[in-house]
PDB file of N, CA and C in Angstrom:
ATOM      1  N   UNK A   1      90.920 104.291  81.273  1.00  0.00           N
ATOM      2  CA  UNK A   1      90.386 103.291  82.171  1.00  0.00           C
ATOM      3  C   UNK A   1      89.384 103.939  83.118  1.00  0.00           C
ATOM      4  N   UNK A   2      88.199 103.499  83.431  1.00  0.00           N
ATOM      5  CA  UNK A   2      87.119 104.117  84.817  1.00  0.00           C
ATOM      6  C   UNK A   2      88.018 103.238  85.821  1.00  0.00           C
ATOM      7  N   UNK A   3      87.521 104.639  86.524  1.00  0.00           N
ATOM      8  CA  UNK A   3      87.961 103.814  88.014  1.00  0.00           C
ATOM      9  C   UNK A   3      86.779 104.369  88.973  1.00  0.00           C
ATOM     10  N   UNK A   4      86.409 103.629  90.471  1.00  0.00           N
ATOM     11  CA  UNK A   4      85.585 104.182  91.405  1.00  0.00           C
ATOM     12  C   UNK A   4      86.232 103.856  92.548  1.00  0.00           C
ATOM     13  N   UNK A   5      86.683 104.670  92.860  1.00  0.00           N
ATOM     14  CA  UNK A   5      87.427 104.844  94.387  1.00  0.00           C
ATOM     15  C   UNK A   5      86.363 105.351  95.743  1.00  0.00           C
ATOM     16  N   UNK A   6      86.384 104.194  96.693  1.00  0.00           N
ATOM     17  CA  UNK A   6      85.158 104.645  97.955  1.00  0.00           C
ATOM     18  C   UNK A   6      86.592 105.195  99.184  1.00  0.00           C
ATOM     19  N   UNK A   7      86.124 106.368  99.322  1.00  0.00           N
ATOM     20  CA  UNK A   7      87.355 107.062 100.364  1.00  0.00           C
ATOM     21  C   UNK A   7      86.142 107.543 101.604  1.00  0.00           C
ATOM     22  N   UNK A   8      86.903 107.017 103.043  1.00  0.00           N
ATOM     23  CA  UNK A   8      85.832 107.120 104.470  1.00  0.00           C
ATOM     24  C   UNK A   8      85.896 108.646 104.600  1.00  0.00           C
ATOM     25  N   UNK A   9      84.583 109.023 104.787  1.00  0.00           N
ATOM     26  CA  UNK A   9      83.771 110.348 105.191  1.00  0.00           C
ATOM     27  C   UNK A   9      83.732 111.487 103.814  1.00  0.00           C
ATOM     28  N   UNK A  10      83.691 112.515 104.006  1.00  0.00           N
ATOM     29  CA  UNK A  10      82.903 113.291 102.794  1.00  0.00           C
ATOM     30  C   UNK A  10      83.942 114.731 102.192  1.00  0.00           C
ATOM     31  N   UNK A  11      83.758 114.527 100.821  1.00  0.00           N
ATOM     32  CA  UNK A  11      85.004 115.193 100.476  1.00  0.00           C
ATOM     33  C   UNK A  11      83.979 116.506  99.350  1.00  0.00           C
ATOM     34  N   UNK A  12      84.723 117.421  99.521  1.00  0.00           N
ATOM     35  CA  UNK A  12      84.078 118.634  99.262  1.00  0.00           C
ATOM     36  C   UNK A  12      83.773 118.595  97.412  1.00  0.00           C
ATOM     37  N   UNK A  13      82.558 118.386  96.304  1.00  0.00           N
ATOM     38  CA  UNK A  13      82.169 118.452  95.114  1.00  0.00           C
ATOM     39  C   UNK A  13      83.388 119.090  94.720  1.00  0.00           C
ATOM     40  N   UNK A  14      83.822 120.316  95.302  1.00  0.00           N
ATOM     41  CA  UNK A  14      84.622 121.612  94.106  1.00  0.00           C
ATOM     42  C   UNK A  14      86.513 120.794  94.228  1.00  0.00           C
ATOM     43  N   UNK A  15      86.338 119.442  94.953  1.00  0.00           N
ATOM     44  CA  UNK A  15      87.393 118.777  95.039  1.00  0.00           C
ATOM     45  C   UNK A  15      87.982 118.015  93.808  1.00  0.00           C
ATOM     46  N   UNK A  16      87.094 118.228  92.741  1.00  0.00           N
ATOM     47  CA  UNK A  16      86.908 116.877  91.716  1.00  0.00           C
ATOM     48  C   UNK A  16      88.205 117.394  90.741  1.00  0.00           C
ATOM     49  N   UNK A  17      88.518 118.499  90.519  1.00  0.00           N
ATOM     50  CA  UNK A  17      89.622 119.275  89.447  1.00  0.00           C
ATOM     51  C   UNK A  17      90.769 118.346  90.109  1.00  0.00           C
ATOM     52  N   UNK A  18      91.271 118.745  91.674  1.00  0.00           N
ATOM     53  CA  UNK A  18      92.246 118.965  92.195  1.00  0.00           C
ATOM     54  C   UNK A  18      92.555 116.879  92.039  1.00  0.00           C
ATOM     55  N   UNK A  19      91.448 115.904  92.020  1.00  0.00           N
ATOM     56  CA  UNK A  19      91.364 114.924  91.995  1.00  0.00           C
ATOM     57  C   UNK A  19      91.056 114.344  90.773  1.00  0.00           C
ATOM     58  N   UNK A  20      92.160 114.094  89.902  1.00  0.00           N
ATOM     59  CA  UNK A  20      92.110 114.180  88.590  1.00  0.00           C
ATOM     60  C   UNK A  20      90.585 114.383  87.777  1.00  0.00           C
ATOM     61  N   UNK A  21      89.761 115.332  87.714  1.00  0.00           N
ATOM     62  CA  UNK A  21      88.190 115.526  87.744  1.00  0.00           C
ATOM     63  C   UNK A  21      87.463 114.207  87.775  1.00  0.00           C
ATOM     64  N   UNK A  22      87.451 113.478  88.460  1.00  0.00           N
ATOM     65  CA  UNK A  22      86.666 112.729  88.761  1.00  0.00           C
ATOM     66  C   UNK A  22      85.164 112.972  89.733  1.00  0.00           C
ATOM     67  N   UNK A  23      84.506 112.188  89.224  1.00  0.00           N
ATOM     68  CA  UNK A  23      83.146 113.205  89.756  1.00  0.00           C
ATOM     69  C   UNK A  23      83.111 112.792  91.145  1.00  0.00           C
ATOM     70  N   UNK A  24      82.781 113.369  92.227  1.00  0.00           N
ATOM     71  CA  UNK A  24      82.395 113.512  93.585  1.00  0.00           C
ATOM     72  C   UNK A  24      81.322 113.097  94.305  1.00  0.00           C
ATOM     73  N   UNK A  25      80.912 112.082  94.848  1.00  0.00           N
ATOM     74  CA  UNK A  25      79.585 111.747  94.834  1.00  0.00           C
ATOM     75  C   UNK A  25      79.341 111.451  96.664  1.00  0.00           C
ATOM     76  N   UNK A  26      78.749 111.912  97.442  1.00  0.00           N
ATOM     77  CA  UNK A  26      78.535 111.720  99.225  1.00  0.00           C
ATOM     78  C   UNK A  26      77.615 110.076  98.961  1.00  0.00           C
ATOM     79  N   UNK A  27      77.847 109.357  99.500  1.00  0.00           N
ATOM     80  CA  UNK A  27      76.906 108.219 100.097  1.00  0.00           C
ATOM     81  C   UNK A  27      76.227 108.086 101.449  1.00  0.00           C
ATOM     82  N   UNK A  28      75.261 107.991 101.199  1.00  0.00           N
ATOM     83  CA  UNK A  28      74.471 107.892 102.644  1.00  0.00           C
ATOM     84  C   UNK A  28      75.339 106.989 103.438  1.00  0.00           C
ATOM     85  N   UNK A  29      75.845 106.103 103.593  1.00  0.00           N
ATOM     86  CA  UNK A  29      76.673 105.671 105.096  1.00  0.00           C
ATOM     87  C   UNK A  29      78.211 106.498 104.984  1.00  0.00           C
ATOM     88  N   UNK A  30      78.116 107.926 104.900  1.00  0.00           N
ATOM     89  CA  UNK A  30      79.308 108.348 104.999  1.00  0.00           C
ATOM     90  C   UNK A  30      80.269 108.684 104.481  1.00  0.00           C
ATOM     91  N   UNK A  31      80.476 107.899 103.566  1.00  0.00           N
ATOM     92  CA  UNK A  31      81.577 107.835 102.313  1.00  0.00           C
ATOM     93  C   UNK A  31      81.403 108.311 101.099  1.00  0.00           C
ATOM     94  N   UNK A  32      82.715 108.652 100.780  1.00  0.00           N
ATOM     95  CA  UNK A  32      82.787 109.403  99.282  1.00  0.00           C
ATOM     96  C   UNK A  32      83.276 108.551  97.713  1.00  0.00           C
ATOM     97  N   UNK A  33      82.275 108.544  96.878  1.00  0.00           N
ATOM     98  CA  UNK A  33      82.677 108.031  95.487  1.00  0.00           C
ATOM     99  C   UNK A  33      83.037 108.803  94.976  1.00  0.00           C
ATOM    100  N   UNK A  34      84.406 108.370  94.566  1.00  0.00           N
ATOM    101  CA  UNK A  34      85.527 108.750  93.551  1.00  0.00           C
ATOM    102  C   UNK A  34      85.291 108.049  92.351  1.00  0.00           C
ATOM    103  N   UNK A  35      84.497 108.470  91.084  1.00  0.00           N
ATOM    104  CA  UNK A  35      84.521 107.529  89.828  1.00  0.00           C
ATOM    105  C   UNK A  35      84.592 108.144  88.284  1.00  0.00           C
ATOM    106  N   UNK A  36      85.162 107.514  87.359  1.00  0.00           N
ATOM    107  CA  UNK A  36      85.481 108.434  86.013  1.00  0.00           C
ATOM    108  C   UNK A  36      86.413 107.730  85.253  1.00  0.00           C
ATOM    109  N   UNK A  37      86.781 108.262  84.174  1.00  0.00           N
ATOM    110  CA  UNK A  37      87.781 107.943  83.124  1.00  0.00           C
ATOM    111  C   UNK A  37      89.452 108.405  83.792  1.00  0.00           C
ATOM    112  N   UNK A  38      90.725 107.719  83.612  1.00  0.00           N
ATOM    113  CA  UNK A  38      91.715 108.166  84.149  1.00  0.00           C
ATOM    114  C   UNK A  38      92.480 107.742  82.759  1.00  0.00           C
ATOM    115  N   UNK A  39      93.204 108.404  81.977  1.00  0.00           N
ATOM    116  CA  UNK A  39      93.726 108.553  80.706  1.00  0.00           C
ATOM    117  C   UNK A  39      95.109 107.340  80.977  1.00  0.00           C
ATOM    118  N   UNK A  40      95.542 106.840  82.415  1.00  0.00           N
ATOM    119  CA  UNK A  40      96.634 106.096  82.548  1.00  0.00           C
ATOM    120  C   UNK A  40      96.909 105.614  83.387  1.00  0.00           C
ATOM    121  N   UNK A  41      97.897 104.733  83.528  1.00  0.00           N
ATOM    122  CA  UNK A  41      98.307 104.433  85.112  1.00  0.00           C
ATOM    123  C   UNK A  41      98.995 105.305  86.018  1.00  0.00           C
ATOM    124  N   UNK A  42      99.523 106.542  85.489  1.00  0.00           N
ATOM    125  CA  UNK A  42     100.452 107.303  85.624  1.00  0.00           C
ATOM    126  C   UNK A  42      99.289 108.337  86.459  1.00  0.00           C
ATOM    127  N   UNK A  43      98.278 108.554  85.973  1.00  0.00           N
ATOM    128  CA  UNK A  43      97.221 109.295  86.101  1.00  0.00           C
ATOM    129  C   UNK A  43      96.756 108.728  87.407  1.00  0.00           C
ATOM    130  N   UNK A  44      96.264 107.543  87.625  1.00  0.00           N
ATOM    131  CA  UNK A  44      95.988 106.673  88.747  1.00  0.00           C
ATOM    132  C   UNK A  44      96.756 106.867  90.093  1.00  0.00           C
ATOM    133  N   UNK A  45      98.052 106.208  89.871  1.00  0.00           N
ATOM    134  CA  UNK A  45      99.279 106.217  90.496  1.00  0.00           C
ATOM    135  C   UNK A  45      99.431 107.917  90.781  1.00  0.00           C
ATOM    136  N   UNK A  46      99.437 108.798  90.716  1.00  0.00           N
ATOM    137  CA  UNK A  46      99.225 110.215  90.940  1.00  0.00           C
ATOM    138  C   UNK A  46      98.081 110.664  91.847  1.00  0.00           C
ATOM    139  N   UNK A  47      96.848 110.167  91.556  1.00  0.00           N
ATOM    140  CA  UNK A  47      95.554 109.984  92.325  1.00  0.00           C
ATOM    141  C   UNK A  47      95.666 109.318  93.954  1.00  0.00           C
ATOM    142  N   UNK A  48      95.975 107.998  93.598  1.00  0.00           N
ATOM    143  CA  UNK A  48      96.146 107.301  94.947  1.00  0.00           C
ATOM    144  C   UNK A  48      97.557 107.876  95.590  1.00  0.00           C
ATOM    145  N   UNK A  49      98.682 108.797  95.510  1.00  0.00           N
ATOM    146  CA  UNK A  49      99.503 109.421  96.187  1.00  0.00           C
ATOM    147  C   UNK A  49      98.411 111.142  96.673  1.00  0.00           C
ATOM    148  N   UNK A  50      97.632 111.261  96.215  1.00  0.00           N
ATOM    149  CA  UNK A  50      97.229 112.996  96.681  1.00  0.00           C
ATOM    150  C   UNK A  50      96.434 112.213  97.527  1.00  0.00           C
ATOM    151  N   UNK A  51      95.802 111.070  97.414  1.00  0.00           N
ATOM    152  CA  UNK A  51      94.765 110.264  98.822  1.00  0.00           C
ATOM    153  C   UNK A  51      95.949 109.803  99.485  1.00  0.00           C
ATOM    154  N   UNK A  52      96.683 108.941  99.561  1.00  0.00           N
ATOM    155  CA  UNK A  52      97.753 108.947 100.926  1.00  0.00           C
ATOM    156  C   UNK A  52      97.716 110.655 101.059  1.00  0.00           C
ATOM    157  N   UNK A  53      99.010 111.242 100.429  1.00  0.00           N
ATOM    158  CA  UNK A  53      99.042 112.445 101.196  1.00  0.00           C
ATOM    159  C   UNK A  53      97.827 113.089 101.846  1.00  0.00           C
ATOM    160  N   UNK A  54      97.050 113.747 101.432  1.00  0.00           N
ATOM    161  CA  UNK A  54      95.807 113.849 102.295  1.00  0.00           C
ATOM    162  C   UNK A  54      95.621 113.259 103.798  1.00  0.00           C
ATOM    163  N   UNK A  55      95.985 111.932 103.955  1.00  0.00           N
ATOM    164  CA  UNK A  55      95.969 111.009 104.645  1.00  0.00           C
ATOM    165  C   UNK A  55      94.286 110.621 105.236  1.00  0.00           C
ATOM    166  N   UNK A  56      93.833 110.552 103.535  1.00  0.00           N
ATOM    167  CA  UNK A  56      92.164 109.829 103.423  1.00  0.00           C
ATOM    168  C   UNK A  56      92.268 108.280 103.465  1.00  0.00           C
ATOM    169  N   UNK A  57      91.081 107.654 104.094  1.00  0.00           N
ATOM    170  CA  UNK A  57      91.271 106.696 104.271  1.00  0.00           C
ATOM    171  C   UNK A  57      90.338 105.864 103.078  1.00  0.00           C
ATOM    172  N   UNK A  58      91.163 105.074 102.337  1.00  0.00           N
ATOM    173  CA  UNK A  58      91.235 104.298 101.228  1.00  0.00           C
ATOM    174  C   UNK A  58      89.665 103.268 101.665  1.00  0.00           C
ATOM    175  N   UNK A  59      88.912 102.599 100.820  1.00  0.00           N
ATOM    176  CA  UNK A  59      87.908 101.505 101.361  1.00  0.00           C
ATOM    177  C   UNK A  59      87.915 100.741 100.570  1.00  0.00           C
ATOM    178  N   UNK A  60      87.532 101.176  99.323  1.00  0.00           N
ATOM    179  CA  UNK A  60      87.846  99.791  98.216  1.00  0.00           C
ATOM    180  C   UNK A  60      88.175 100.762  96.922  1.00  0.00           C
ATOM    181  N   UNK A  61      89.061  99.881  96.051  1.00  0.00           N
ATOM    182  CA  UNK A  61      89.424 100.791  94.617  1.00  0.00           C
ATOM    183  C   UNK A  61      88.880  99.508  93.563  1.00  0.00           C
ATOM    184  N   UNK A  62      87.877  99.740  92.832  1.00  0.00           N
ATOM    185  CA  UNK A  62      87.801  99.117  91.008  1.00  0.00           C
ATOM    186  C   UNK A  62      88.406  99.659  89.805  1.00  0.00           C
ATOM    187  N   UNK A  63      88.589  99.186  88.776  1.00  0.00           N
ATOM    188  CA  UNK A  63      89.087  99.657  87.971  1.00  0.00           C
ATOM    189  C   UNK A  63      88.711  98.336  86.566  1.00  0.00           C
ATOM    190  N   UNK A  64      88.440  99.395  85.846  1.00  0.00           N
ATOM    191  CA  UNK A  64      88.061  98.397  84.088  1.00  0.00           C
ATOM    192  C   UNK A  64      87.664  99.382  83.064  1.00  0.00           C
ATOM    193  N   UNK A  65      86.931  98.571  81.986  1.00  0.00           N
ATOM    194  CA  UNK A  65      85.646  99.297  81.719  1.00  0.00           C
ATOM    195  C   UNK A  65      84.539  99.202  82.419  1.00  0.00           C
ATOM    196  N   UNK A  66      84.476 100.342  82.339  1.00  0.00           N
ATOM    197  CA  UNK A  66      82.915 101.043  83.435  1.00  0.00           C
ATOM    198  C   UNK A  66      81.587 100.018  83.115  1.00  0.00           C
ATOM    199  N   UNK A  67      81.437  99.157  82.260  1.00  0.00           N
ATOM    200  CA  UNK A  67      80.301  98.237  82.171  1.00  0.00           C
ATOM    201  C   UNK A  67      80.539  96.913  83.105  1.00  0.00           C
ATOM    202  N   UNK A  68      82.227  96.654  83.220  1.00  0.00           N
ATOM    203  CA  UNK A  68      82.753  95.551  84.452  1.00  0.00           C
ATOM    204  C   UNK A  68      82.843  95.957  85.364  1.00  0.00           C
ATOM    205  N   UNK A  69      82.885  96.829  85.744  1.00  0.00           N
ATOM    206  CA  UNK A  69      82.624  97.606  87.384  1.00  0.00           C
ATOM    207  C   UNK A  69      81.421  97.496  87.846  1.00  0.00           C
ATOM    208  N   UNK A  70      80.311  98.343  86.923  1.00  0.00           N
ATOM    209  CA  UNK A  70      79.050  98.793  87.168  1.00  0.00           C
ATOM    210  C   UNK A  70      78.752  97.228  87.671  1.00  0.00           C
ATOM    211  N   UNK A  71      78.870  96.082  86.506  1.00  0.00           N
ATOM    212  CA  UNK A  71      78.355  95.334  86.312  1.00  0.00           C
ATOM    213  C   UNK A  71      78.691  94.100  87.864  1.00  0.00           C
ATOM    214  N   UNK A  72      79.503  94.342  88.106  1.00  0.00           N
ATOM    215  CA  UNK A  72      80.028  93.310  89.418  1.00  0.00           C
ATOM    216  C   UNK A  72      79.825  93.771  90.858  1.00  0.00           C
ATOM    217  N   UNK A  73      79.207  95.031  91.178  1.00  0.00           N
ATOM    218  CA  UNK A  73      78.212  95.217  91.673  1.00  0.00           C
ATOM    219  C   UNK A  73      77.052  94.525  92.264  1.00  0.00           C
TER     220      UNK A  73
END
């Protein structure tokens, strides 16, 4: 499944392993894109517990195929 996770303020590129490798992306107002393939829900559900722990602050989560995401935009 892609997913793109927007998490408030800026999270370090060499972060992407430790965050199931999802690619790392800074946005000009601040925020960090979290987006990529996640092999499961299990995979997901694992993801959004290392962002609580962290205690990053969540903004919006999508999830599909990456052409219904992109696309609803």
């Amino acid at each position: 499944m892609y997913v793109e996770i927007r998490i408030k303020g800026t999270l370090k590129p060499d972060w992407s392993d430790w965050l199931e490798s999802l690619n790392v992306s800074h946005q000009a107002n601040g925020e960090t894109l979290l987006n990529g393939q996640l092999p499961d829900q299990a995979a997901l559900l694992g993801l959004l517990n290392r962002i609580h722990d962290l205690n990053l602050q969540l903004i919006s989560f999508s999830q599909g195929d990456q052409s219904e995401v992109l696309k609803a935009k």
